[in-house]
Protein backbone atom coordinates (compact mmCIF):
# COMPACT_ATOMS: atom_id res chain seq x y z
CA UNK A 1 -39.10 20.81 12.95
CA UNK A 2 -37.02 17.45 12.26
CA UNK A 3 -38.56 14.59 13.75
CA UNK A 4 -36.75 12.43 16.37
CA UNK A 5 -35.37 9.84 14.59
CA UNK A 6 -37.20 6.42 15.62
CA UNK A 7 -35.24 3.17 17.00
CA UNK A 8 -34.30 0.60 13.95
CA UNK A 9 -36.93 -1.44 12.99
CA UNK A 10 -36.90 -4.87 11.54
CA UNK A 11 -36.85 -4.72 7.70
CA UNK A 12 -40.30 -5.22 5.88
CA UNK A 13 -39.82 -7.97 3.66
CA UNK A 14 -42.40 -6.65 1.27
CA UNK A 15 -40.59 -3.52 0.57
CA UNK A 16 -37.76 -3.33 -2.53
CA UNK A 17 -34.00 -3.28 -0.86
CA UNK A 18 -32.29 -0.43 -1.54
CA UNK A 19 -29.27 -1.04 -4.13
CA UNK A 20 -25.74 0.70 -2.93
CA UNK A 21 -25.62 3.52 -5.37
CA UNK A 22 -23.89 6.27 -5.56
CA UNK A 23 -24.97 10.05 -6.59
CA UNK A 24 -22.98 11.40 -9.55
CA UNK A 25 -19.86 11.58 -8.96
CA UNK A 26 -17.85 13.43 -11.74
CA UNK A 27 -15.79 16.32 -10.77
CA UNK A 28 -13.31 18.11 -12.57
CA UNK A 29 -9.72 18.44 -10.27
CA UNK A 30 -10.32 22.01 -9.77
CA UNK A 31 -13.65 21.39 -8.36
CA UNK A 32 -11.70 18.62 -6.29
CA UNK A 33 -11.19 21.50 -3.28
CA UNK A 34 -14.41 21.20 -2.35
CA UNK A 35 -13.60 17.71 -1.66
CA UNK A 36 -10.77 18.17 0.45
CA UNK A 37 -11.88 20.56 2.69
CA UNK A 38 -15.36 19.13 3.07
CA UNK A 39 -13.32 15.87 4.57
CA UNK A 40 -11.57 17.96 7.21
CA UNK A 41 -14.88 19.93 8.17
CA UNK A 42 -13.58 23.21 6.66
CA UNK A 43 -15.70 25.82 4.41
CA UNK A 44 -13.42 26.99 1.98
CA UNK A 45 -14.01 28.23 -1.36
CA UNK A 46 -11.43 29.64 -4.09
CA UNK A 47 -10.38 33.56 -3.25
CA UNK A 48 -8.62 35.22 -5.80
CA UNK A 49 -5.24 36.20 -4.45
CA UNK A 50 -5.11 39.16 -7.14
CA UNK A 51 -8.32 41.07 -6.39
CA UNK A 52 -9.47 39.17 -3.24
CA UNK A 53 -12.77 38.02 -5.17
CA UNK A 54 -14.38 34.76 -3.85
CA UNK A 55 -15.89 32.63 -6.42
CA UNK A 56 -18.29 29.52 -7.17
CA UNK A 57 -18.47 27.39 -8.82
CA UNK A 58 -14.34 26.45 -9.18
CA UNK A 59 -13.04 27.67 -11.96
CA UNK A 60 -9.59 27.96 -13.57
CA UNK A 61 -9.81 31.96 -14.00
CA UNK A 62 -10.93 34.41 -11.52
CA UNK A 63 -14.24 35.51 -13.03
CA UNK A 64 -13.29 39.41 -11.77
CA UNK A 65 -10.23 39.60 -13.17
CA UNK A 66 -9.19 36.57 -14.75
CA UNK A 67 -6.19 35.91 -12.50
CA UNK A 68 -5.44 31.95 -12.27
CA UNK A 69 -3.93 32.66 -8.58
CA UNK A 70 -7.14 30.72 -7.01
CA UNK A 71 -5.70 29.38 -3.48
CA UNK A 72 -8.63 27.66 -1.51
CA UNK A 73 -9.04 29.69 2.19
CA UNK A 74 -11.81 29.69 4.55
CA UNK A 75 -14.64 31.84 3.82
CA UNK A 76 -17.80 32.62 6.14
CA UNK A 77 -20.60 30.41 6.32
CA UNK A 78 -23.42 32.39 6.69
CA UNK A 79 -25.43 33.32 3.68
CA UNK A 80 -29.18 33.99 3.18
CA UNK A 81 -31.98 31.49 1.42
CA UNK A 82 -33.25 33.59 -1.79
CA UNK A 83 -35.32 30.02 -3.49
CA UNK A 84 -35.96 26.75 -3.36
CA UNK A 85 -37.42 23.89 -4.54
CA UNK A 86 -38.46 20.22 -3.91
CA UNK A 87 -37.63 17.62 -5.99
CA UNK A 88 -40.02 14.80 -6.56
CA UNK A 89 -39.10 13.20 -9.58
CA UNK A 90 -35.90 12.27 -11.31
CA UNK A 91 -34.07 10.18 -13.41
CA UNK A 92 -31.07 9.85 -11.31
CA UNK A 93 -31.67 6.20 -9.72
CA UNK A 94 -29.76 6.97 -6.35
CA UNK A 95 -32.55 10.88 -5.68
CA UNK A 96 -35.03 8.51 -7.58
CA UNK A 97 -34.98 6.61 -3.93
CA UNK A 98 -34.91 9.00 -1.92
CA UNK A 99 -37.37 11.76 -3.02
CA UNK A 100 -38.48 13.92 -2.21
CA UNK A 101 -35.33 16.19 -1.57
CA UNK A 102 -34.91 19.86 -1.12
CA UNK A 103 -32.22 21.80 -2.74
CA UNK A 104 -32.26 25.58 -2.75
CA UNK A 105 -30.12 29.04 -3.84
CA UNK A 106 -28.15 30.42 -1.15
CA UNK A 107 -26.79 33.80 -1.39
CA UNK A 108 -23.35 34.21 1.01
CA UNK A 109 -22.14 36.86 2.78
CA UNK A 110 -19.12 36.41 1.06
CA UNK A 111 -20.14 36.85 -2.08
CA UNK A 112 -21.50 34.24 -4.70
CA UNK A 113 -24.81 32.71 -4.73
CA UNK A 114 -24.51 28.80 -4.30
CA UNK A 115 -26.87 25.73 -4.88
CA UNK A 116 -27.42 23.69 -1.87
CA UNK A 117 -29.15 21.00 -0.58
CA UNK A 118 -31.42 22.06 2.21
CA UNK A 119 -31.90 20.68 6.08
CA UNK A 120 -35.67 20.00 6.68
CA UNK A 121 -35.87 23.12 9.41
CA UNK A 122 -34.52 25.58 6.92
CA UNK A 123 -36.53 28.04 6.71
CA UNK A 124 -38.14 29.87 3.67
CA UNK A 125 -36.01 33.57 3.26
CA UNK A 126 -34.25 32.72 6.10
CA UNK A 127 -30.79 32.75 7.34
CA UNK A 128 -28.25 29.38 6.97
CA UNK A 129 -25.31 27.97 7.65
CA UNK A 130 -23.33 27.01 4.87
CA UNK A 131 -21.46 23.66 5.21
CA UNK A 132 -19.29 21.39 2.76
CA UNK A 133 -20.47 17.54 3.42
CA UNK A 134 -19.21 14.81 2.09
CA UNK A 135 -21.91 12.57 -0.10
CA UNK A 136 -22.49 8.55 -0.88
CA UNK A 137 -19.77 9.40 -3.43
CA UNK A 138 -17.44 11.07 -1.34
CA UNK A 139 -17.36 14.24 -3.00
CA UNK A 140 -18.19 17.77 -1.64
CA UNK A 141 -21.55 19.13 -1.83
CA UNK A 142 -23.21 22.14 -0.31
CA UNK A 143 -25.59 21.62 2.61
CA UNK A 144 -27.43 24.23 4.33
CA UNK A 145 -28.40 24.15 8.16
CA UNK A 146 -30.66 26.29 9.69
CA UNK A 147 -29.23 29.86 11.23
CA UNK A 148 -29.40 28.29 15.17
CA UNK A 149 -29.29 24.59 16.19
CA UNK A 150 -32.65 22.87 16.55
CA UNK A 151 -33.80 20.22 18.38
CA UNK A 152 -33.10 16.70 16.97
CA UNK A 153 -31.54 18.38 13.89
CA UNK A 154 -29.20 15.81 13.27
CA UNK A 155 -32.19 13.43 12.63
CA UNK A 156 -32.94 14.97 9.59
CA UNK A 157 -33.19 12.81 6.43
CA UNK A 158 -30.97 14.25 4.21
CA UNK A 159 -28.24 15.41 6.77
CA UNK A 160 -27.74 11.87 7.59
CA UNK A 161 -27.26 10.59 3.87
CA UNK A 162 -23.90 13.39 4.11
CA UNK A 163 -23.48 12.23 8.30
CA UNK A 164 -22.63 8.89 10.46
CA UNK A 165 -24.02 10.22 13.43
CA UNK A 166 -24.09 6.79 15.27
CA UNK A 167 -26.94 7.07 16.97
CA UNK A 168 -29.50 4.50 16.38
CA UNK A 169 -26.77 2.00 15.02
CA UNK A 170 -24.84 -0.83 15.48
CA UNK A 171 -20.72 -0.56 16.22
CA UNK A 172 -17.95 -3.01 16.40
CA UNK A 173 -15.18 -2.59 18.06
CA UNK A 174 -12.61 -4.47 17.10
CA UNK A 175 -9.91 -4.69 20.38
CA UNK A 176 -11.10 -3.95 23.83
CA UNK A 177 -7.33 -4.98 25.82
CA UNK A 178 -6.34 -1.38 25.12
CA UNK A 179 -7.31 1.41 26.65
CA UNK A 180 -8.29 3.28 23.54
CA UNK A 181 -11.07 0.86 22.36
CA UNK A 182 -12.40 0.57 25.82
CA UNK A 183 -13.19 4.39 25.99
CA UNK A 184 -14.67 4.19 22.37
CA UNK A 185 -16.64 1.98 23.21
CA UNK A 186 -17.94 3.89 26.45
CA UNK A 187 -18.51 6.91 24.18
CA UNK A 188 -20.76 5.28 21.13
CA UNK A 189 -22.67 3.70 24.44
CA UNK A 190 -22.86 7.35 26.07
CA UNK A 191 -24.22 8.55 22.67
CA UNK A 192 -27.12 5.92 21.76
CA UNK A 193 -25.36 3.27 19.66
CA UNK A 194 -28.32 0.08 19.55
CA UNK A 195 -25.24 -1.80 20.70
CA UNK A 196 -21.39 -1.95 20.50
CA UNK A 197 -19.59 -5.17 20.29
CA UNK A 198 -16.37 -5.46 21.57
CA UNK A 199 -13.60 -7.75 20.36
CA UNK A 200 -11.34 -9.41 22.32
CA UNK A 201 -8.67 -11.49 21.58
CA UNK A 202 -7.35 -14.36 23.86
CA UNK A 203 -10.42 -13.30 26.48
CA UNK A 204 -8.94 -15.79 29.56
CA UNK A 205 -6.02 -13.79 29.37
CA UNK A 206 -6.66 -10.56 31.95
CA UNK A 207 -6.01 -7.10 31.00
CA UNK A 208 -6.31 -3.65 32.84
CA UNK A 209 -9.95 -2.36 32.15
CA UNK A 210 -11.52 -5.50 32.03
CA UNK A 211 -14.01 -5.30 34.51
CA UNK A 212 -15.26 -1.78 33.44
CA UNK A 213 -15.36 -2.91 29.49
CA UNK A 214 -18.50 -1.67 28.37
CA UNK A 215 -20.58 -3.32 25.70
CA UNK A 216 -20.78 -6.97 24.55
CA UNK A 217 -17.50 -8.82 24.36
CA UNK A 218 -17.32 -10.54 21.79
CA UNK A 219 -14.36 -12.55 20.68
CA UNK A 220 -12.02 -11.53 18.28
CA UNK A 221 -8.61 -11.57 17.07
CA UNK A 222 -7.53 -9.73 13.83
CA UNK A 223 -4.57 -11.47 13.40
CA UNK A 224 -6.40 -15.04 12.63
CA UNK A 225 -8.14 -15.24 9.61
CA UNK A 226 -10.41 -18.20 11.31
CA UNK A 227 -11.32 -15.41 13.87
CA UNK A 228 -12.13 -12.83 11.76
CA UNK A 229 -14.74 -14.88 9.56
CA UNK A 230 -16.55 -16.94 12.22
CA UNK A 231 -17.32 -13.43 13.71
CA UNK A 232 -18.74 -12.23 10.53
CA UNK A 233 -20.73 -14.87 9.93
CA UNK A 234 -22.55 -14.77 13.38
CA UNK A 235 -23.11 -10.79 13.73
CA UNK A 236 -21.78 -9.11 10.40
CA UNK A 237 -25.18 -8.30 9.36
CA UNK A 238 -25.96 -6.60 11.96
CA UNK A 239 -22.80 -4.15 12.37
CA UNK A 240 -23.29 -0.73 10.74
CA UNK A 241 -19.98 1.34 12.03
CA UNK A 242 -16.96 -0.58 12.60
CA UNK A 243 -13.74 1.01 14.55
CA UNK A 244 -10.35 -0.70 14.21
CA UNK A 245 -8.35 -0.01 17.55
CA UNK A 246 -6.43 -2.31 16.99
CA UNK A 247 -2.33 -1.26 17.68
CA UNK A 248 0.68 -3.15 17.71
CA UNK A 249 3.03 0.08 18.58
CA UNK A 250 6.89 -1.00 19.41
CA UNK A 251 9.96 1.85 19.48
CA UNK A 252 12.74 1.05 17.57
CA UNK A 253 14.30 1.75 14.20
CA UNK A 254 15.09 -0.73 11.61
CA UNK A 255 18.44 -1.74 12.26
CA UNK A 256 17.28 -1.74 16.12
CA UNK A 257 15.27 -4.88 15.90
CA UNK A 258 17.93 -7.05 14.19
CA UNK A 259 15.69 -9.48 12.96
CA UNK A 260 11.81 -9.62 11.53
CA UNK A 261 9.46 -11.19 13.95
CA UNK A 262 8.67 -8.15 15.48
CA UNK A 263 7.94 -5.97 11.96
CA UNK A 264 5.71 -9.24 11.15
CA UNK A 265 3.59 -9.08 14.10
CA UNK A 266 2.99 -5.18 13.63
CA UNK A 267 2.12 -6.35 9.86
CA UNK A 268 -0.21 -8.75 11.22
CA UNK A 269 -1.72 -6.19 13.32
CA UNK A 270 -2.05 -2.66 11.31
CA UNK A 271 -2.20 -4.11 7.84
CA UNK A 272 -3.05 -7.52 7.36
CA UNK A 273 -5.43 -7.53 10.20
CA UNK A 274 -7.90 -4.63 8.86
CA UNK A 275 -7.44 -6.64 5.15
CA UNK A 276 -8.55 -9.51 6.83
CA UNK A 277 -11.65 -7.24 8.62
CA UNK A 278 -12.31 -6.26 5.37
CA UNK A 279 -12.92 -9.09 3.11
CA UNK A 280 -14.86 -10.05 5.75
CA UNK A 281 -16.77 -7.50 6.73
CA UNK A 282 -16.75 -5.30 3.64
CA UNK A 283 -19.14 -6.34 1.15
CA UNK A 284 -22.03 -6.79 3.62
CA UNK A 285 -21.35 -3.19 5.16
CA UNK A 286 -21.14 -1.92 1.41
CA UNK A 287 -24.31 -3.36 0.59
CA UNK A 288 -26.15 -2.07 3.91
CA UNK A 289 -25.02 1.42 3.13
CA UNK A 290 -28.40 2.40 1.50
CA UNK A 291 -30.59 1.18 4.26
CA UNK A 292 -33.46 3.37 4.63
CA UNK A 293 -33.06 5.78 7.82
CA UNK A 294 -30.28 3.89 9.30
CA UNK A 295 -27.91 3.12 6.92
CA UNK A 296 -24.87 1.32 7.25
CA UNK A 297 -22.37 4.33 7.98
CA UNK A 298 -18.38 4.00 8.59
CA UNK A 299 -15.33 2.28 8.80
CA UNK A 300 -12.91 3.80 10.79
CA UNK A 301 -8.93 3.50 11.16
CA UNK A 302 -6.74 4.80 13.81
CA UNK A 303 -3.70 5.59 12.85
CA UNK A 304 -0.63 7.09 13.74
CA UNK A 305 0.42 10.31 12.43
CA UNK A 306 4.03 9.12 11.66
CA UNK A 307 2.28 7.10 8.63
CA UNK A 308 2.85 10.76 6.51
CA UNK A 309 6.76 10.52 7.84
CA UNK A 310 8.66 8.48 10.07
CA UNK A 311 10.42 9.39 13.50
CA UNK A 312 13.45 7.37 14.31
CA UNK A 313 12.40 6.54 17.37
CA UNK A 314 9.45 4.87 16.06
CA UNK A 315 11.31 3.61 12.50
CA UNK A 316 9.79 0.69 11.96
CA UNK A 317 6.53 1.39 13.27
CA UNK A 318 5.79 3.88 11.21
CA UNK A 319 6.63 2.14 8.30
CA UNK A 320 3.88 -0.60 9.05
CA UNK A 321 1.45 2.55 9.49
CA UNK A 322 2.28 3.82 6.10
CA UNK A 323 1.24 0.74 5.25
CA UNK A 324 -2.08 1.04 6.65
CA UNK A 325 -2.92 3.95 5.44
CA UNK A 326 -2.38 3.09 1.81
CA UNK A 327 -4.81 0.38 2.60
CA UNK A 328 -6.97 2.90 4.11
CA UNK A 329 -7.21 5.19 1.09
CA UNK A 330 -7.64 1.87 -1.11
CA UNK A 331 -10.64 0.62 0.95
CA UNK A 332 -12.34 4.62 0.43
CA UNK A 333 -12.80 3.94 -3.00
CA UNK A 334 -14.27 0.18 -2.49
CA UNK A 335 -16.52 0.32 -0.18
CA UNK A 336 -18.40 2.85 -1.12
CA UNK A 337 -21.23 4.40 -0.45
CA UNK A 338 -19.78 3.33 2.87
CA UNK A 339 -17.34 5.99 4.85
CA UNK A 340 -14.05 5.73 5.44
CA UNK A 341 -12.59 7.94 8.36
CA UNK A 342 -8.94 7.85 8.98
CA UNK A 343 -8.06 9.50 12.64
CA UNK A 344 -4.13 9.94 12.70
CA UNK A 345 -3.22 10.50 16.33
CA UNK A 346 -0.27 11.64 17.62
CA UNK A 347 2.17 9.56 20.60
CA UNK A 348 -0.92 7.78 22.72
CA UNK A 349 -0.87 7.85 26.61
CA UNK A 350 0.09 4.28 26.92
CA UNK A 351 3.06 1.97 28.35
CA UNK A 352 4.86 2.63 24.64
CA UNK A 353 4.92 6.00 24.61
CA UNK A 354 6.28 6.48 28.70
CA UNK A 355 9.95 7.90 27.15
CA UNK A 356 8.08 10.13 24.69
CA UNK A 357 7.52 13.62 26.42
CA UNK A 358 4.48 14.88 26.47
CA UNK A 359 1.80 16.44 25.06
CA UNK A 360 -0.02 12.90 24.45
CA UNK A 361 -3.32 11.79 23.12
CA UNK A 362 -5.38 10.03 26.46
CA UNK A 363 -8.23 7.76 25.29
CA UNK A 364 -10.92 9.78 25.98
CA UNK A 365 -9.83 12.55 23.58
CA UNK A 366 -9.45 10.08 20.97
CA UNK A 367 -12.85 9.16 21.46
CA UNK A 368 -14.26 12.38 21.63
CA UNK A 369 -12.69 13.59 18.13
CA UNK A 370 -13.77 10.35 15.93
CA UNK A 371 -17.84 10.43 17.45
CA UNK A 372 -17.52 14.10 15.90
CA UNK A 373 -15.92 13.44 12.99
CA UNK A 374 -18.58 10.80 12.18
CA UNK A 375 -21.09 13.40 13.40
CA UNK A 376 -19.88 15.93 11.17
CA UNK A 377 -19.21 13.73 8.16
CA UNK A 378 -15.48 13.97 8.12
CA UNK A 379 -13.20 11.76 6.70
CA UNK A 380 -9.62 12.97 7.58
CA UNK A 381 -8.40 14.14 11.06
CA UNK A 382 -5.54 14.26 13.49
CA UNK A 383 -6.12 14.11 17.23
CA UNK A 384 -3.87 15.99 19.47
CA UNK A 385 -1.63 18.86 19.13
CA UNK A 386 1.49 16.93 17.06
CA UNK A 387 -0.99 15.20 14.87
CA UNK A 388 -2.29 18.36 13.68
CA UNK A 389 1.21 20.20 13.81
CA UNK A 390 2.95 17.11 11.42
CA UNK A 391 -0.36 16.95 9.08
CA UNK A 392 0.13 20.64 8.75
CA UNK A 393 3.85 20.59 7.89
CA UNK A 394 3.38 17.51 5.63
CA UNK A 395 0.71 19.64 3.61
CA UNK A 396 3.35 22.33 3.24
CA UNK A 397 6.09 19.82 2.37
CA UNK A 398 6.50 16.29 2.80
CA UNK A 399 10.15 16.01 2.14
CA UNK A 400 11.15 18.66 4.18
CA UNK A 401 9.03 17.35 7.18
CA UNK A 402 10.36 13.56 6.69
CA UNK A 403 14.21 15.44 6.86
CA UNK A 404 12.95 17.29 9.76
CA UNK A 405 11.95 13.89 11.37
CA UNK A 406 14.99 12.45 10.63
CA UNK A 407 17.28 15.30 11.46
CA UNK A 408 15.42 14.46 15.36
């Protein structure tokens, strides 16, 4: 049975500090499937759309009948454990630090036997269930969880090297005047966070919520350089999860706004602002992310779904978001081993969005859906029912979506 995880404890200075590795990390692009749909929290493997065959390891050819039609669906998860094994030695310096570590054969219902990495209350010949995780790397791996939940399971060692279950750790928040990172930070509180900052910017300056704003306030204000750095420097070693919430939404196209200053200040805001958090904050979280039992765990960016195409409504907006999120995807490949979870939300239940019609993200859904993405180790979701339905048509074509959008 997994043992509850303890509080942190101070580091023992006698003890080596772990470097940030990374596991191996070579894939080939077929294989890259696994990848996508472990960072949406989907089990999918290739199925043969000839003969209907479902295969592993990802190949090129169906291995039945040699068809290359190989479109990636949802499979079942459950499979059987047929052997396993311990490893306790290795030459791979990232397992070399964090032996020993379990890895097994599963055989799935579906059809192909798998290698997996094991959860500590898997049981010998017992049943699993199969799930894609991301790793250190960021690349889809195999994990198998027991057949029914257990107490404290997501405690367990190796599920929380593939996890960023924030319990135990340390979050920043980075604006607490909305409404959105006030209920964030009520929900990492809720969940056992060791303690959530919360930035502020301009603090004498009142703001709905701000008697109820759970937390320590701390203050903060993206936008200033000067800010951002003398925050780092007094609490950036101890912040393990950090959630930008900060928005600068305003309608309008771009021949609406008839000059700049506005398009600058959402610049500031959704692009410069988590550039500045992250040359701050970055290398210190990237180095942290191999810290023993609670390691240094996620960076997360809110974002609005109209960063994949623009609404005219929102023109200009969206165009800063775009912006963002091509940051985002930069920032996923340097900082790891840390993870990088991008939420794209649909219109948000605030004083921006009162012409939009509903239905509307509220704050507390929000919340809800990024503690469990970081949870369940994804790195790409969309909150609320447009979010999902524009990711979905963007998947299926981006041009024709970005027309639709246009088109009103």
């Amino acid at each position: 049975m997994t043992a509850k995880l303890p509080p942190p404890q101070r580091k023992n200075p006698l003890l080596p500090t772990r470097q940030p590795l990374l596991p191996p990390s070579s894939r080939s692009r077929t294989a890259l499937g696994l990848t996508a749909a472990a960072a949406e929290g989907r089990f999918a493997l290739q199925v043969c759309a000839d003969c209907g065959a479902v295969q592993y390891p990802p190949r090129e050819a169906c291995h039945a009948c040699l068809g290359a039609n190989l479109p990636w669906r949802e499979v079942p998860a459950g499979g059987a454990l047929i052997a396993e094994t311990t490893v306790r030695i290795t030459a791979d310096p990232y397992f070399r630090q964090r032996t020993p570590w379990r890895t097994g054969i599963v055989a799935l219902d579906c059809g192909p036997s798998v290698v997996a990495h094991l959860h500590g209350d898997v049981v010998p010949d017992g049943r699993v269930r199969m799930t894609l995780r991301l790793d250190k790397s960021g690349q889809g791996v195999m994990l198998a969880l027991p057949g029914q939940d257990t107490p404290d399971m997501q405690d367990d060692r190796q599920m929380r090297e593939m996890t960023c279950d924030p319990k135990g750790r340390r979050v920043l928040v980075t604006d607490g005047r909305n409404a959105f990172g006030q209920a964030m930070a009520r929900a990492f509180i809720d969940v056992g966070a060791a303690g959530v900052f919360v930035g502020v910017a301009d603090a004498w300056k009142p703001f709905p919520g701000q008697d109820k704003l759970a937390g320590e306030v701390v203050p903060l204000d993206i936008t200033d350089t000067d800010s951002v750095h003398r925050l780092a420097a007094s609490l950036g070693g101890r912040v393990e999860i950090l959630v930008n919430t900060a928005l600068h939404v305003r309608p309008g196209g771009i021949l609406d706004r008839r000059d700049t200053v506005t398009a600058r200040e959402e610049m500031e805001a959704t692009y410069f602002g988590p550039m500045r958090l992250a040359q701050a904050f970055g290398p210190v979280l990237r180095s942290r992310g191999a810290d023993g039992t609670h390691p240094a765990c996620a960076w997360v960016n809110i974002l609005s779904a109209y960063a994949l195409a623009p609404t005219p409504t929102f023109g200009a907006f969206a165009a800063t978001q775009a912006a963002a999120l091509s940051l985002a995807h930069s920032l996923r490949a340097e900082l790891r081993p840390l993870r990088v979870v991008n939420a794209l939300v649909g219109p948000l239940d605030d004083e921006w969005h009162q012409a939009v019609p509903p239905p509307k993200v509220a704050p507390a859904a929000l919340a809800a859906s990024v503690l469990r993405a970081l949870r369940d180790g994804i790195e790409d979701l969309a909150v609320g029912d447009i979010a999902q339905d524009l990711l979905a048509r963007w998947k299926d074509n981006p041009t024709t979506l970005a027309r639709e959008l246009a088109a009103g």
